[in-house]
Protein backbone atom coordinates (compact mmCIF):
# COMPACT_ATOMS: atom_id res chain seq x y z
CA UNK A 1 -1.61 14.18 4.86
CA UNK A 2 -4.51 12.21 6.90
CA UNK A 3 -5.77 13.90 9.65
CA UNK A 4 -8.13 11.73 12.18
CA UNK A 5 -10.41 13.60 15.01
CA UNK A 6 -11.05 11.81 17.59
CA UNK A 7 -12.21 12.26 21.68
CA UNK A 8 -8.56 13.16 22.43
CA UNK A 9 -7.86 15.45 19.87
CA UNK A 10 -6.65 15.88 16.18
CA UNK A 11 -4.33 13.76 14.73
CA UNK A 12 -2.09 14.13 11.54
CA UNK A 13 0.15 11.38 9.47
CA UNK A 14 2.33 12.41 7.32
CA UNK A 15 2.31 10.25 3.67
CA UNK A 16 5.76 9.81 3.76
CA UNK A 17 5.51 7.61 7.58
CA UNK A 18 2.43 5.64 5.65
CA UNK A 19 3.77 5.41 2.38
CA UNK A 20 7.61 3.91 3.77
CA UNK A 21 5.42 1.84 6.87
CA UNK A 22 3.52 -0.16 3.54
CA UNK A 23 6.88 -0.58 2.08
CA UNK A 24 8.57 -1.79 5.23
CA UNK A 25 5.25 -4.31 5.59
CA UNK A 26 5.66 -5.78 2.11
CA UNK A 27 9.48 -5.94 2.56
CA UNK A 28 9.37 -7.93 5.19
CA UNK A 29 6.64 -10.50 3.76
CA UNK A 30 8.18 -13.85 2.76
CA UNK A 31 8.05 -14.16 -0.77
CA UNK A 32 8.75 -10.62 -1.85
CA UNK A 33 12.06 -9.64 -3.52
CA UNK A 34 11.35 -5.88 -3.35
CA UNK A 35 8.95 -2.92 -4.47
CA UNK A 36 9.05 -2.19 -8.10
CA UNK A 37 9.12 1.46 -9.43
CA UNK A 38 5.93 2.68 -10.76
CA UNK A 39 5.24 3.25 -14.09
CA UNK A 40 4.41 6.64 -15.43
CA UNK A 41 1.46 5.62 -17.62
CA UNK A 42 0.09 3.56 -14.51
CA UNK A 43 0.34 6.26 -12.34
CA UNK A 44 -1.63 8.85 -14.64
CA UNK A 45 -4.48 6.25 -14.87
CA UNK A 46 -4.87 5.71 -11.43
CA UNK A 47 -5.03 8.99 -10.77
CA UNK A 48 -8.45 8.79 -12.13
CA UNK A 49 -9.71 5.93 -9.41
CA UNK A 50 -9.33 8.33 -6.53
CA UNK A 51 -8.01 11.33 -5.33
CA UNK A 52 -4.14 10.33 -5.00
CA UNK A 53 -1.97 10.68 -1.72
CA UNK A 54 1.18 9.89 -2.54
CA UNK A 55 3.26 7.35 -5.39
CA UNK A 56 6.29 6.55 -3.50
CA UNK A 57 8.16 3.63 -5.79
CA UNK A 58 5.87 1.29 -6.00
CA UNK A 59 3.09 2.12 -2.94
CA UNK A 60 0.10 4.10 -4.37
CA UNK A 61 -2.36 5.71 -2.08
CA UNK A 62 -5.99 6.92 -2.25
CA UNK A 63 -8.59 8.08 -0.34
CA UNK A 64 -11.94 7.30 -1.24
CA UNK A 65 -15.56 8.77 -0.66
CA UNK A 66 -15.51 6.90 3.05
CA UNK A 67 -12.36 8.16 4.43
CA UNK A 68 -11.28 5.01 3.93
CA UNK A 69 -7.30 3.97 2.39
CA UNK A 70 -6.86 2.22 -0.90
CA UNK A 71 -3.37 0.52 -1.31
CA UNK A 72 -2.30 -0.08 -4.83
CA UNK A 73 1.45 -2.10 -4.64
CA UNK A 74 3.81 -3.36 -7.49
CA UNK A 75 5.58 -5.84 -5.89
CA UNK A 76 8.67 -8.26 -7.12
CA UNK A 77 8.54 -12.23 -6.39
CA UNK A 78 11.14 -14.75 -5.16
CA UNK A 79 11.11 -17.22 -7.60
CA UNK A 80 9.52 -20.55 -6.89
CA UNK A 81 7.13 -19.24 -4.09
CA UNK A 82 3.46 -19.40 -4.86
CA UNK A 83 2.24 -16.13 -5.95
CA UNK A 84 -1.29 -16.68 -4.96
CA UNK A 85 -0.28 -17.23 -1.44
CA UNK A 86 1.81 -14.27 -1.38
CA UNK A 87 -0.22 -12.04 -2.82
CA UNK A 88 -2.80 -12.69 0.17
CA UNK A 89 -0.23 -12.95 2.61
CA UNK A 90 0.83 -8.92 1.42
CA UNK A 91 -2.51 -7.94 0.93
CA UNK A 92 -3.70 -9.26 4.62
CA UNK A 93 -0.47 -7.98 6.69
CA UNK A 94 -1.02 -4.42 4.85
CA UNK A 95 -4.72 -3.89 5.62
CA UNK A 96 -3.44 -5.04 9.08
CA UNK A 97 -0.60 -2.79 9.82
CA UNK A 98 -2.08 0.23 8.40
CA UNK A 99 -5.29 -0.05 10.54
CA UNK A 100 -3.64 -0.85 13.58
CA UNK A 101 -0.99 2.09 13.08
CA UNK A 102 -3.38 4.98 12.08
CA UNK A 103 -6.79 3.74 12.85
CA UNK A 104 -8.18 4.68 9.52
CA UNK A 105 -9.74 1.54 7.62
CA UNK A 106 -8.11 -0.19 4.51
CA UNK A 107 -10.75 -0.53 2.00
CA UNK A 108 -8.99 -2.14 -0.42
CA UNK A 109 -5.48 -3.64 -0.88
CA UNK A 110 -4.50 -4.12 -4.66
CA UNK A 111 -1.11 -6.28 -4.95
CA UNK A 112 0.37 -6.15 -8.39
CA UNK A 113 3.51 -8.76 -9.48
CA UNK A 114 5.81 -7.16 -12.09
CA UNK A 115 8.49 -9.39 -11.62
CA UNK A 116 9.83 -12.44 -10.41
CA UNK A 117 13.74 -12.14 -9.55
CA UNK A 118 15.85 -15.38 -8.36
C-alpha cells in the first residue's frame, strides 16, 4: 500500500488499483499485444533492487530510498511495429499516468519485450 500526506489529509492506494491502472496503460498502448507473466527466477532477483510492492503478471513495483515508484513491465509486441518506438511510447504514458493518478513520482520505468505475437 502507498500512503501520501498531504495539506488535506492522508491518503492510501491500494497495489492492486496501481498495479491493474499500469496494466490498463500498457494495454491500451499501440504496439502492445499484452502483459506477459513473470518469471519466477526474475521475480526473486528483483526482489533484491528494491523493496517489492506487488508482481501482478507482468507489472513489478518498487519503492525506492526517495519515495519514489519503479515500474518494471514484461510486455508482448505486435509484430512489425518498431520496438524502439514502443518501448518509449509505454515507458512515457506509464510515468505519466501513474504521476498524474497518485501524485507520487515515477523514477524509473523499465519496459521488457518477451515476445512478439502476430
Amino acid at each position: 500500500m502507498i500512503n501520501i500526506e498531504n495539506h488535506i489529509g492522508k491518503i492510501s492506494i491500494s497495489l492492486k488499483y496501481l498495479t491493474e491502472l499500469v496494466e490498463h496503460t500498457v494495454t491500451s498502448c499501440f504496439g502492445v499485444a499484452g502483459v506477459c507473466s513473470v518469471n519466477p527466477v526474475y521475480s526473486a532477483a528483483a526482489a533484491l533492487f528494491g523493496r517489492s510492492l506487488e508482481k501482478n503478471k507482468g507489472v513489478a513495483i518498487f519503492t525506492d530510498k526517495n519515495d519514489g515508484l519503479i515500474i518494471n513491465l514484461h510486455i508482448s509486441v505486435t509484430f512489425g511495429t518498431n520496438i524502439s518506438a514502443v518501448v518509449k511510447s509505454v515507458s512515457h504514458k506509464v510515468r505519466f499516468t501513474v504521476e498524474e493518478s497518485i501524485g507520487t513520482p515515477v523514477h524509473k520505468v523499465n519496459v521488457f519485450v518477451d515476445e512478439m505475437s502476430c
